[in-house]
C-alpha atoms as a PDB file:
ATOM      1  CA  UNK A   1     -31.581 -43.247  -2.737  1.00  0.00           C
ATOM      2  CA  UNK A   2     -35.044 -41.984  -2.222  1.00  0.00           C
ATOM      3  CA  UNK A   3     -36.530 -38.885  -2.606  1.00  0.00           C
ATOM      4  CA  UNK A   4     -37.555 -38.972   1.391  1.00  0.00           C
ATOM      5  CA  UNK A   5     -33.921 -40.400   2.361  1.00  0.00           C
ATOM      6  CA  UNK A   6     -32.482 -37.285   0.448  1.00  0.00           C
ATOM      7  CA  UNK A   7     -34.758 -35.223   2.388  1.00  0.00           C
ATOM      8  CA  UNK A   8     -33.877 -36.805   5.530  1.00  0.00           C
ATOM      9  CA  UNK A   9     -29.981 -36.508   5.111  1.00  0.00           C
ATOM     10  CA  UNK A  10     -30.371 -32.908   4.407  1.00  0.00           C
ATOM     11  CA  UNK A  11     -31.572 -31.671   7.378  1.00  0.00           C
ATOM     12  CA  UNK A  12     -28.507 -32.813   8.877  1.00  0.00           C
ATOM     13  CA  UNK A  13     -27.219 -30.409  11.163  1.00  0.00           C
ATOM     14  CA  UNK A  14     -24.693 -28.172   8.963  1.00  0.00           C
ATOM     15  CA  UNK A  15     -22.058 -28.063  11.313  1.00  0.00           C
ATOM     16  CA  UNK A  16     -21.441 -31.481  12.457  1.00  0.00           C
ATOM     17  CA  UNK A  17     -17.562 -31.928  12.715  1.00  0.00           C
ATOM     18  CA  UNK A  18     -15.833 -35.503  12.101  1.00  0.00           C
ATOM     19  CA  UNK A  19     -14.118 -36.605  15.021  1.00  0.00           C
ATOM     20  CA  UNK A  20     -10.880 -36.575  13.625  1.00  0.00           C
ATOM     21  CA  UNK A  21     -11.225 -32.710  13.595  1.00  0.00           C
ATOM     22  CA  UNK A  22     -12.465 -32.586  16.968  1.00  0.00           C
ATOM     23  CA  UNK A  23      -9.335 -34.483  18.061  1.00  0.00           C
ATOM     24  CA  UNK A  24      -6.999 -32.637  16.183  1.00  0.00           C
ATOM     25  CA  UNK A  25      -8.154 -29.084  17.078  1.00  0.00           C
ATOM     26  CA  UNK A  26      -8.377 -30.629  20.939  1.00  0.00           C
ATOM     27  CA  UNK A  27      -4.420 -31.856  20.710  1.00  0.00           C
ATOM     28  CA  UNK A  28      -3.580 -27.855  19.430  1.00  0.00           C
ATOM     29  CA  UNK A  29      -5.484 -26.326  22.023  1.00  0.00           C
ATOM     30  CA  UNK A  30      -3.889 -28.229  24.863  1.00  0.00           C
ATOM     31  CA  UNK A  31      -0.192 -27.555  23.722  1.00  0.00           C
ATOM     32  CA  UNK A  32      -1.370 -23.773  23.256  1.00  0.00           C
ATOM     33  CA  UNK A  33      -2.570 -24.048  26.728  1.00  0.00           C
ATOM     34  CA  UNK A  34       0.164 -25.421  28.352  1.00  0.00           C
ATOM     35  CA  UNK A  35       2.473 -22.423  26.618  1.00  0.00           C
ATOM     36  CA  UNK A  36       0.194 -19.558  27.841  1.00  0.00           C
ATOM     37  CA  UNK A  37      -0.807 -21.100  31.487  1.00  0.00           C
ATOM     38  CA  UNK A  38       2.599 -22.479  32.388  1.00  0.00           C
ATOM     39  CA  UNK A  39       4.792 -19.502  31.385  1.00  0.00           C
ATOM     40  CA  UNK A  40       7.680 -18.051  29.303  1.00  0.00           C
ATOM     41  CA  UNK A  41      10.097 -21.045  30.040  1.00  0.00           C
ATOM     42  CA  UNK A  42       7.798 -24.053  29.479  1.00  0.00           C
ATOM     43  CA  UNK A  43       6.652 -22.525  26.220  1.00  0.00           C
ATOM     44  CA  UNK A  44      10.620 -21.720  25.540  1.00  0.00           C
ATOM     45  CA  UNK A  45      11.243 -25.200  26.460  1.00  0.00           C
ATOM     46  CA  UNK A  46       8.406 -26.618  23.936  1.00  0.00           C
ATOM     47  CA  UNK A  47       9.813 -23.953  20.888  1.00  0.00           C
ATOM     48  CA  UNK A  48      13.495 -25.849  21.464  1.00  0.00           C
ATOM     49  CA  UNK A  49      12.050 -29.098  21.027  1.00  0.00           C
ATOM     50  CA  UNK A  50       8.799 -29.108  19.106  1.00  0.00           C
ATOM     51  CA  UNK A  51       9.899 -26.173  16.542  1.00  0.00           C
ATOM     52  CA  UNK A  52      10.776 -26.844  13.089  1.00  0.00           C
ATOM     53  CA  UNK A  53      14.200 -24.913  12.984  1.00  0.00           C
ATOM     54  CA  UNK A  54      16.253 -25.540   9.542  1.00  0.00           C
ATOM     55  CA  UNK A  55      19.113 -24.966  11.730  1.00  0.00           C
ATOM     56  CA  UNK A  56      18.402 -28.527  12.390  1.00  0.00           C
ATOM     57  CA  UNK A  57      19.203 -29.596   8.673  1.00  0.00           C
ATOM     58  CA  UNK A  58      21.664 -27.484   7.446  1.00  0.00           C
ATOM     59  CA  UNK A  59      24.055 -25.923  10.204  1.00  0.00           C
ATOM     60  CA  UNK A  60      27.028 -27.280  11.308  1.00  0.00           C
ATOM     61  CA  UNK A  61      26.321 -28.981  14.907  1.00  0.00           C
ATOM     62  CA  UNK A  62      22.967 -28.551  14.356  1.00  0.00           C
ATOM     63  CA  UNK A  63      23.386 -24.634  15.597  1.00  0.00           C
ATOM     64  CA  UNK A  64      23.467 -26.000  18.893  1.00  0.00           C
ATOM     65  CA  UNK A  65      20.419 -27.266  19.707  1.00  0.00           C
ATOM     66  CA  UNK A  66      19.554 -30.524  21.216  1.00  0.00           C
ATOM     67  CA  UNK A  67      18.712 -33.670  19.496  1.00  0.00           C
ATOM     68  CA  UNK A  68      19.899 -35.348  16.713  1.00  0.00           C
ATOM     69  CA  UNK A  69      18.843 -35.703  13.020  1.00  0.00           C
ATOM     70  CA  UNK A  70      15.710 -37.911  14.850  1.00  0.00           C
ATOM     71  CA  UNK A  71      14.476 -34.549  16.773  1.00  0.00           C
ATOM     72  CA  UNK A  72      14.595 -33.009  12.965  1.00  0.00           C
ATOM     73  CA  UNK A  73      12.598 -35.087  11.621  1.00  0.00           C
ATOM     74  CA  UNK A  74      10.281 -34.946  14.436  1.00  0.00           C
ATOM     75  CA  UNK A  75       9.785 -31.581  14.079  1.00  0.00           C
ATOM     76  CA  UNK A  76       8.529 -31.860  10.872  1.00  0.00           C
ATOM     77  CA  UNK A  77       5.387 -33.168  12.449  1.00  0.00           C
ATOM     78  CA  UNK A  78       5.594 -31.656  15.973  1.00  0.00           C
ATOM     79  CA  UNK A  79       5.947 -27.781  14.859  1.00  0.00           C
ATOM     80  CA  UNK A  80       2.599 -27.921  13.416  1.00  0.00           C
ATOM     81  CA  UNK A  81       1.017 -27.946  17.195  1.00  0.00           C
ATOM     82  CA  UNK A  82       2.443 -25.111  18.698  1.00  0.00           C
ATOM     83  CA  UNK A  83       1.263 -21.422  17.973  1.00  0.00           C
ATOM     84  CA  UNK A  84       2.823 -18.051  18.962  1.00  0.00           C
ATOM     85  CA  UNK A  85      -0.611 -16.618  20.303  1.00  0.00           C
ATOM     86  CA  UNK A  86      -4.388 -17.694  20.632  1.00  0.00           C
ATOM     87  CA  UNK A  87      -4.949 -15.969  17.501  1.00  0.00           C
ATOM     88  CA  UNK A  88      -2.495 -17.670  15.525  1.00  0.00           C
ATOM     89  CA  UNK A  89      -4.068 -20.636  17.180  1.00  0.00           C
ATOM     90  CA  UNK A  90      -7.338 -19.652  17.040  1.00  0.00           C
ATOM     91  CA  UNK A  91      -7.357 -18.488  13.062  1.00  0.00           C
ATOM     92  CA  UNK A  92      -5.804 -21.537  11.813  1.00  0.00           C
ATOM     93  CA  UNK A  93      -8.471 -23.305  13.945  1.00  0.00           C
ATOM     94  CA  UNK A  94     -11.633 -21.905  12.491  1.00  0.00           C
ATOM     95  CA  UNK A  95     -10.089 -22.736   8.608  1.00  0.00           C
ATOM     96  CA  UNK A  96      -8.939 -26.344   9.454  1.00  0.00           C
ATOM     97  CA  UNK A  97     -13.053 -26.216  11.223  1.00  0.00           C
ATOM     98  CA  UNK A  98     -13.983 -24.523   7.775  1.00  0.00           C
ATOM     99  CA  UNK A  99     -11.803 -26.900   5.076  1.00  0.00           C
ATOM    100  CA  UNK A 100     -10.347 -29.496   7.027  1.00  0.00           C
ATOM    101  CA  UNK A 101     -14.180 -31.484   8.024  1.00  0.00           C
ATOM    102  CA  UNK A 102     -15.399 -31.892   4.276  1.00  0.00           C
ATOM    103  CA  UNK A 103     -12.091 -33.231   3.343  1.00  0.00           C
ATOM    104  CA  UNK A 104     -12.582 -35.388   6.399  1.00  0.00           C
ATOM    105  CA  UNK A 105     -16.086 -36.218   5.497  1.00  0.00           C
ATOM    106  CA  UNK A 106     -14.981 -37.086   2.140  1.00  0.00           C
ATOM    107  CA  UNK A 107     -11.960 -39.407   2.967  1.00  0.00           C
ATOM    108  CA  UNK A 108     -12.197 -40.903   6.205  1.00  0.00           C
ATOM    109  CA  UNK A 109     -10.056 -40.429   9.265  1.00  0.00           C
ATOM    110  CA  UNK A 110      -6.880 -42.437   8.545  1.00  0.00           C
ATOM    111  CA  UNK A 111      -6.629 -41.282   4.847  1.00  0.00           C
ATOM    112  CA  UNK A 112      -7.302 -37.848   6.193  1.00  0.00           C
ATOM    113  CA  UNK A 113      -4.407 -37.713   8.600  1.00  0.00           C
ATOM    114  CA  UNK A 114      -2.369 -39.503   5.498  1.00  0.00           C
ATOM    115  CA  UNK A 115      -2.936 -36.044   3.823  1.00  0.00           C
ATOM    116  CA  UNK A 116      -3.328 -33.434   6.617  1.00  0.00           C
ATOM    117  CA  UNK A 117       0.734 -34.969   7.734  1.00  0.00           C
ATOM    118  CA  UNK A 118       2.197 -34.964   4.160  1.00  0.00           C
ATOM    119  CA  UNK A 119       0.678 -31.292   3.519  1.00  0.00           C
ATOM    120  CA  UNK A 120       2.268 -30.426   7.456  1.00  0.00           C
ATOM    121  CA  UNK A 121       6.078 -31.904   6.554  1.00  0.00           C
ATOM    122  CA  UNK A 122       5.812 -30.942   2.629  1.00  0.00           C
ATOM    123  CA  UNK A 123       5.144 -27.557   4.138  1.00  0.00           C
ATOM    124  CA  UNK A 124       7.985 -27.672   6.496  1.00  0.00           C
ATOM    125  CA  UNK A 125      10.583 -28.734   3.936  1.00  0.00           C
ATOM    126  CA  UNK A 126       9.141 -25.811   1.465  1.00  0.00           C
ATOM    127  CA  UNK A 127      10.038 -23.162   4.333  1.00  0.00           C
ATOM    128  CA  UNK A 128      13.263 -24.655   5.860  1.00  0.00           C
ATOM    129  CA  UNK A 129      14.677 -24.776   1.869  1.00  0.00           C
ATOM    130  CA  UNK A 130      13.242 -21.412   0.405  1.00  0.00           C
ATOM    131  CA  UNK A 131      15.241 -19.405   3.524  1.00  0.00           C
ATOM    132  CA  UNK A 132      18.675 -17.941   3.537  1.00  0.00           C
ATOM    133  CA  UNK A 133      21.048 -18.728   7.061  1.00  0.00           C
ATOM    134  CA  UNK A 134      20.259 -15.425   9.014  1.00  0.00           C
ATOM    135  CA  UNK A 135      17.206 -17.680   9.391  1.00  0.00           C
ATOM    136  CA  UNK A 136      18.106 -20.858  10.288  1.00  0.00           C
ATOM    137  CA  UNK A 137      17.532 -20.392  13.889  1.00  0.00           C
ATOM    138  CA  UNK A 138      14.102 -18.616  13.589  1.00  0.00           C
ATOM    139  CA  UNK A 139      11.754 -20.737  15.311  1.00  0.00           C
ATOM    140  CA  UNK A 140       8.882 -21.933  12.837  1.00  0.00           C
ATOM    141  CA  UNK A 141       5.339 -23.044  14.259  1.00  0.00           C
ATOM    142  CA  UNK A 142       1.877 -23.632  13.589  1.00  0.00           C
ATOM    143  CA  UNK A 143      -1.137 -25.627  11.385  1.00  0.00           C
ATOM    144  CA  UNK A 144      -1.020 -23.041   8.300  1.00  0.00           C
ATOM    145  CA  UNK A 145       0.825 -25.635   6.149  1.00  0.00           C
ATOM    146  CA  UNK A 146      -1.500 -28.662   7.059  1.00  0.00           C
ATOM    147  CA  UNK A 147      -4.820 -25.998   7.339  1.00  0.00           C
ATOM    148  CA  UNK A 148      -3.438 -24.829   3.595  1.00  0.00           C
ATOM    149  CA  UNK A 149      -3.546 -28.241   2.567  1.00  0.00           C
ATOM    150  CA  UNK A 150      -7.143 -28.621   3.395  1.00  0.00           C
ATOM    151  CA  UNK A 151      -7.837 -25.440   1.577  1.00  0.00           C
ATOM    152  CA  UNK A 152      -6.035 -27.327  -1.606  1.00  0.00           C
ATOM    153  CA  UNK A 153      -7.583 -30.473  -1.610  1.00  0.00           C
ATOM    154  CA  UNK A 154     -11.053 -28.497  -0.645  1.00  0.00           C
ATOM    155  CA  UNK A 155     -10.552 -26.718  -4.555  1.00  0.00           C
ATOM    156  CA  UNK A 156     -11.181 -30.206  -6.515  1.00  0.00           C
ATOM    157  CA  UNK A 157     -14.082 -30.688  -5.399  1.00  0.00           C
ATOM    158  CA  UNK A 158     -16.147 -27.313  -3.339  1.00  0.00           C
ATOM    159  CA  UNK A 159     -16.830 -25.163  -6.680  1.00  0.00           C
ATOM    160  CA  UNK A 160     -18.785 -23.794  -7.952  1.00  0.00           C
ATOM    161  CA  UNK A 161     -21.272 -24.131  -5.320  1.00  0.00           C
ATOM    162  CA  UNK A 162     -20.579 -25.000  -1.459  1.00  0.00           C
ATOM    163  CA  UNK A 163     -23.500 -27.626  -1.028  1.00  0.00           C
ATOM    164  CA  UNK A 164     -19.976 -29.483  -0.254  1.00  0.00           C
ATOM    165  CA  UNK A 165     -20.411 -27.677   3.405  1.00  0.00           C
ATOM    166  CA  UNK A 166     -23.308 -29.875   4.095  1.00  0.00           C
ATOM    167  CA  UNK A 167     -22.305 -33.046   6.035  1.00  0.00           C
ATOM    168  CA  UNK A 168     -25.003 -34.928   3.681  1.00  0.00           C
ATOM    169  CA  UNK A 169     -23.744 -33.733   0.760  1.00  0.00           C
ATOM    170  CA  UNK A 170     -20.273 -33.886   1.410  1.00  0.00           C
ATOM    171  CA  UNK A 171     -21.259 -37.681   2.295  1.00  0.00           C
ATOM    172  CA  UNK A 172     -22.134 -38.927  -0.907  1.00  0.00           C
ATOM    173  CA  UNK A 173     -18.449 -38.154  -2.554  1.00  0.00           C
ATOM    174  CA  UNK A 174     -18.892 -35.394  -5.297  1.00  0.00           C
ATOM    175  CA  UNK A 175     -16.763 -36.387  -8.414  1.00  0.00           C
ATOM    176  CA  UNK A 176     -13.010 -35.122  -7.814  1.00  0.00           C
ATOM    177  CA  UNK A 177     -11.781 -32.644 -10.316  1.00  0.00           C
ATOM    178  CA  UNK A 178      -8.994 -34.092 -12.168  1.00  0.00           C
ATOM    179  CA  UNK A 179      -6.037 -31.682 -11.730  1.00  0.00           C
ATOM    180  CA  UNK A 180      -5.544 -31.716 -15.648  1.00  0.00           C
ATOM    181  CA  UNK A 181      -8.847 -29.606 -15.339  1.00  0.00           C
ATOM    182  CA  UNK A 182      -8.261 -27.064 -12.669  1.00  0.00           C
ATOM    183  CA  UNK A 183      -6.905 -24.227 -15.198  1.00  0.00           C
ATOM    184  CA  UNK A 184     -10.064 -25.252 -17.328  1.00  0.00           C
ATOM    185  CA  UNK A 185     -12.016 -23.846 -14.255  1.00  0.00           C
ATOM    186  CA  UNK A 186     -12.024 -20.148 -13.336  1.00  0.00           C
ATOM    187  CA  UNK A 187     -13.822 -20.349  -9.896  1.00  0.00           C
ATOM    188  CA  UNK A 188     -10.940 -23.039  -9.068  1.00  0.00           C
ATOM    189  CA  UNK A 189      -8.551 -20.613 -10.791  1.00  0.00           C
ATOM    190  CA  UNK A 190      -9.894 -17.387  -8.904  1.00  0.00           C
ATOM    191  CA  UNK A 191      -9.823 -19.165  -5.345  1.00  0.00           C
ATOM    192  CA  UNK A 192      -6.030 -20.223  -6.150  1.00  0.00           C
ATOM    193  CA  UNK A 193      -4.959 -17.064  -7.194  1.00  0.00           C
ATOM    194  CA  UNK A 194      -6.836 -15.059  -4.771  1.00  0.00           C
ATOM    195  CA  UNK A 195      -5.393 -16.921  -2.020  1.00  0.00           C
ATOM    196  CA  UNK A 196      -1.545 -16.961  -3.826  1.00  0.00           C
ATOM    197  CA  UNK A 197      -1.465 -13.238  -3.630  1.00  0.00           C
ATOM    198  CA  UNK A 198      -3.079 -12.871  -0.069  1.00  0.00           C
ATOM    199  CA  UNK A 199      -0.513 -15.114   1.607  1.00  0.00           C
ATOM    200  CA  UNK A 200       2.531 -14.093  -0.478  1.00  0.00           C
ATOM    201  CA  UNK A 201       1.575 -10.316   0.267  1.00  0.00           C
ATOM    202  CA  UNK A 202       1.067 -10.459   3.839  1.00  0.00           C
ATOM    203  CA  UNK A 203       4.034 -13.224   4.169  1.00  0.00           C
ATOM    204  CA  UNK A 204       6.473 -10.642   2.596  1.00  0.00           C
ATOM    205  CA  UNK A 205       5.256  -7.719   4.876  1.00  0.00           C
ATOM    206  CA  UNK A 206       7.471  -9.132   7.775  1.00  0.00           C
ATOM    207  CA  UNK A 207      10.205 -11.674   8.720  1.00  0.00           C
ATOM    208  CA  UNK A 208      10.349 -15.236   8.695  1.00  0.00           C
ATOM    209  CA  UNK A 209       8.859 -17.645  10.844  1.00  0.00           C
ATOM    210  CA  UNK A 210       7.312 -17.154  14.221  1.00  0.00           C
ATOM    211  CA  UNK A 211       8.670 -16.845  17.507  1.00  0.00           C
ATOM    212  CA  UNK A 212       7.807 -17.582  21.540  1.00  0.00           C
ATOM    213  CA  UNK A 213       4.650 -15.607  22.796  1.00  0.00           C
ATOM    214  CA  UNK A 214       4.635 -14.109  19.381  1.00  0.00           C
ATOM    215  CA  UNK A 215       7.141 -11.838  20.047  1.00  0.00           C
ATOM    216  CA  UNK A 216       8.692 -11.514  16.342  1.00  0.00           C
ATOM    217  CA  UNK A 217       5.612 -13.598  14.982  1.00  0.00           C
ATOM    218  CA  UNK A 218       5.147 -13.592  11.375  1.00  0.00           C
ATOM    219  CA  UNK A 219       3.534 -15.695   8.185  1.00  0.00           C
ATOM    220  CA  UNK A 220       5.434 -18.432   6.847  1.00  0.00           C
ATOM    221  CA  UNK A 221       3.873 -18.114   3.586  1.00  0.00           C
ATOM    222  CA  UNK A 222       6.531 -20.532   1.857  1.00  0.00           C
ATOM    223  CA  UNK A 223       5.006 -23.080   4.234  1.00  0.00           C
ATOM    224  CA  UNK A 224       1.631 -22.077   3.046  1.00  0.00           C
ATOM    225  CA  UNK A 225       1.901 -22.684  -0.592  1.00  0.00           C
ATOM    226  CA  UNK A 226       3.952 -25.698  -0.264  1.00  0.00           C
ATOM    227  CA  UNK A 227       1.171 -26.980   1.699  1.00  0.00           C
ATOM    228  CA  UNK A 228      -1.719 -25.675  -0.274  1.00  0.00           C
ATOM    229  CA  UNK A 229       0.002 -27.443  -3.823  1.00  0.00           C
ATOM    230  CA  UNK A 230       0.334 -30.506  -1.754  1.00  0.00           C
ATOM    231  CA  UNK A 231      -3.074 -30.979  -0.663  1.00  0.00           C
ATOM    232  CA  UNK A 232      -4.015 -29.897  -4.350  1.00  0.00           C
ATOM    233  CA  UNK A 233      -2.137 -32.830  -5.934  1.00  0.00           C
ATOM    234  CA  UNK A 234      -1.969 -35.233  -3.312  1.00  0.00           C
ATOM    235  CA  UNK A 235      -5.955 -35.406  -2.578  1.00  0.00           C
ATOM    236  CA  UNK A 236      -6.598 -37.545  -5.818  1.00  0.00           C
ATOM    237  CA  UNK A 237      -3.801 -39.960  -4.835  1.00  0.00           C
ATOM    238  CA  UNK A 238      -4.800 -40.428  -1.057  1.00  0.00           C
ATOM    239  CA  UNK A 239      -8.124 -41.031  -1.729  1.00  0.00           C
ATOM    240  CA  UNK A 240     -10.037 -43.987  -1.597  1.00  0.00           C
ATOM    241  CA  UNK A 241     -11.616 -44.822  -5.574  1.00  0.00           C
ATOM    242  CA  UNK A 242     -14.901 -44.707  -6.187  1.00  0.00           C
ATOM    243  CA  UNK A 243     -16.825 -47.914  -6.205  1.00  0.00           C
ATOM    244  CA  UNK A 244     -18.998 -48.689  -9.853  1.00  0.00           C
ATOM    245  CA  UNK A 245     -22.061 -50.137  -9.404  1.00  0.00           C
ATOM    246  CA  UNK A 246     -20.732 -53.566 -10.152  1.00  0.00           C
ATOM    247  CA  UNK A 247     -18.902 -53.468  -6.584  1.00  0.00           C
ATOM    248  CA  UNK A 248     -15.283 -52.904  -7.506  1.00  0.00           C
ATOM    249  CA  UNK A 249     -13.251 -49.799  -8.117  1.00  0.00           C
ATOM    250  CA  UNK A 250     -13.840 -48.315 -11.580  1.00  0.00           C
ATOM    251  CA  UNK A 251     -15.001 -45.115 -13.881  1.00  0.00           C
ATOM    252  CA  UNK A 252     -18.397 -44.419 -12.040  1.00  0.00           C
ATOM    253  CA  UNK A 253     -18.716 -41.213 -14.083  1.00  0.00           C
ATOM    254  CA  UNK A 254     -20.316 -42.617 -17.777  1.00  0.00           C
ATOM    255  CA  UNK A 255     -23.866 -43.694 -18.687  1.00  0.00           C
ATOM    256  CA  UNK A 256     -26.574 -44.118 -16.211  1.00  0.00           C
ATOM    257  CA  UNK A 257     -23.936 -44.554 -13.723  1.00  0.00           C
ATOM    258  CA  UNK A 258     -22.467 -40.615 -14.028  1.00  0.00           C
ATOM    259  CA  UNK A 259     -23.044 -38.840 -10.322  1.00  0.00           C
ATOM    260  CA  UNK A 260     -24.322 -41.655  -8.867  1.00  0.00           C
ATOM    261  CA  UNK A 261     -22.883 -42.290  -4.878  1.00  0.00           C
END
């Protein structure tokens, strides 16, 4: 690469979004829509069937809501589109906006939605298993576990500097940092532990999950770390290897060869 092409790719607009972003952030805002323009018993009827509920795994007769174990599983997916307010919605938006695109820069749509999925059900079964029965029929919704997933995978490779927010930059696949080396890292480290206590604190200041129109709306910070730790580990198995200059997958990191795309 050239001196002049390097030039050329950074002045790249900044804020250039992948479209796999676009279409994800489009798909929330429509079902968050359709809750706040069609009223209280469309949105009730999308909580029944779109919620992640651990009722739905654990309680006899599934604690009488519809579906089978298929509408369970569903919901491991489908809760992650439905928000109790617009600024549940519209938070969760601006961090998948802020972590989710360089991921998606950096590993292409389909392996992208490979990890933004896992991080969204991993997160699910973290919450539904870490609460106690009074909960099982709290209602549990939103992006935070798939969004926190983006903010894990982001650590391996955004410090210590955030050229990474560049679309150029985050083109030309900075190295990933091996997980054995995150501890050896303290901006890695700080970020982690920084956003540990943040979510943990505010999760604990309330109840469980969230519920319709944000009535008894609260963090599901369980769902939060278990999708942060999965994005975190899961990044360097989703994604695709780098190629060596002789054309085939390989260490690209030695010699003349280190940090070259």
């Amino acid at each position: 690469m050239t001196q002049e092409d390097t030039q050329l790719r950074g002045r790249e607009p900044a804020f250039r979004v992948p479209r796999v972003i676009v279409c994800l952030a489009a798909t929330i805002i429509i079902f968050q829509l359709i809750m706040y323009v069609t009223g209280h018993q469309v949105a009730l009827v999308l909580i029944v069937e779109m919620a992640l509920f651990p009722a739905r795994f654990f309680a006899d007769n599934l604690g009488g809501l519809p579906g089978g174990i298929g509408q369970g599983l569903f919901s491991l997916v489908s809760y992650s589109f439905l928000h109790s307010s617009w600024s549940h919605c519209l938070i969760n938006l601006v961090w998948l906006l802020a972590f989710g695109a360089p991921v998606a820069r950096r590993l292409g749509w389909r392996r992208f939605l490979i990890l933004y999925l896992a991080c969204v059900i991993i997160g699910g079964l973290v919450q539904i298993y870490s609460v106690d029965e009074t909960s099982w029929l709290v209602p549990i919704i939103g992006a935070s576990g798939g969004v926190s997933g983006m903010m894990g995978a982001a650590a391996r490779f955004a410090f210590p500097d955030t050229r990474w927010l560049n679309p150029a930059v985050a083109a030309e696949r900075r190295r990933l940092l091996r997980i054995v080396d995150v501890p050896k890292r303290r901006p890695v480290m700080m970020f982690i532990g920084v956003w540990i206590v943040v979510n943990v604190a505010f999760g604990l200041a309330g109840p469980v999950g969230a519920g319709a129109s944000g009535a008894s709306a609260s963090i599901a910070w369980q769902a939060h770390l278990g999708g942060f730790f999965a994005g975190l580990f899961l990044i360097g198995l989703i994604e695709k290897p780098p190629l060596s200059p002789s054309g085939g997958p390989g260490n690209v990191d030695y010699g003349d060869w280190k940090d070259r795309a």
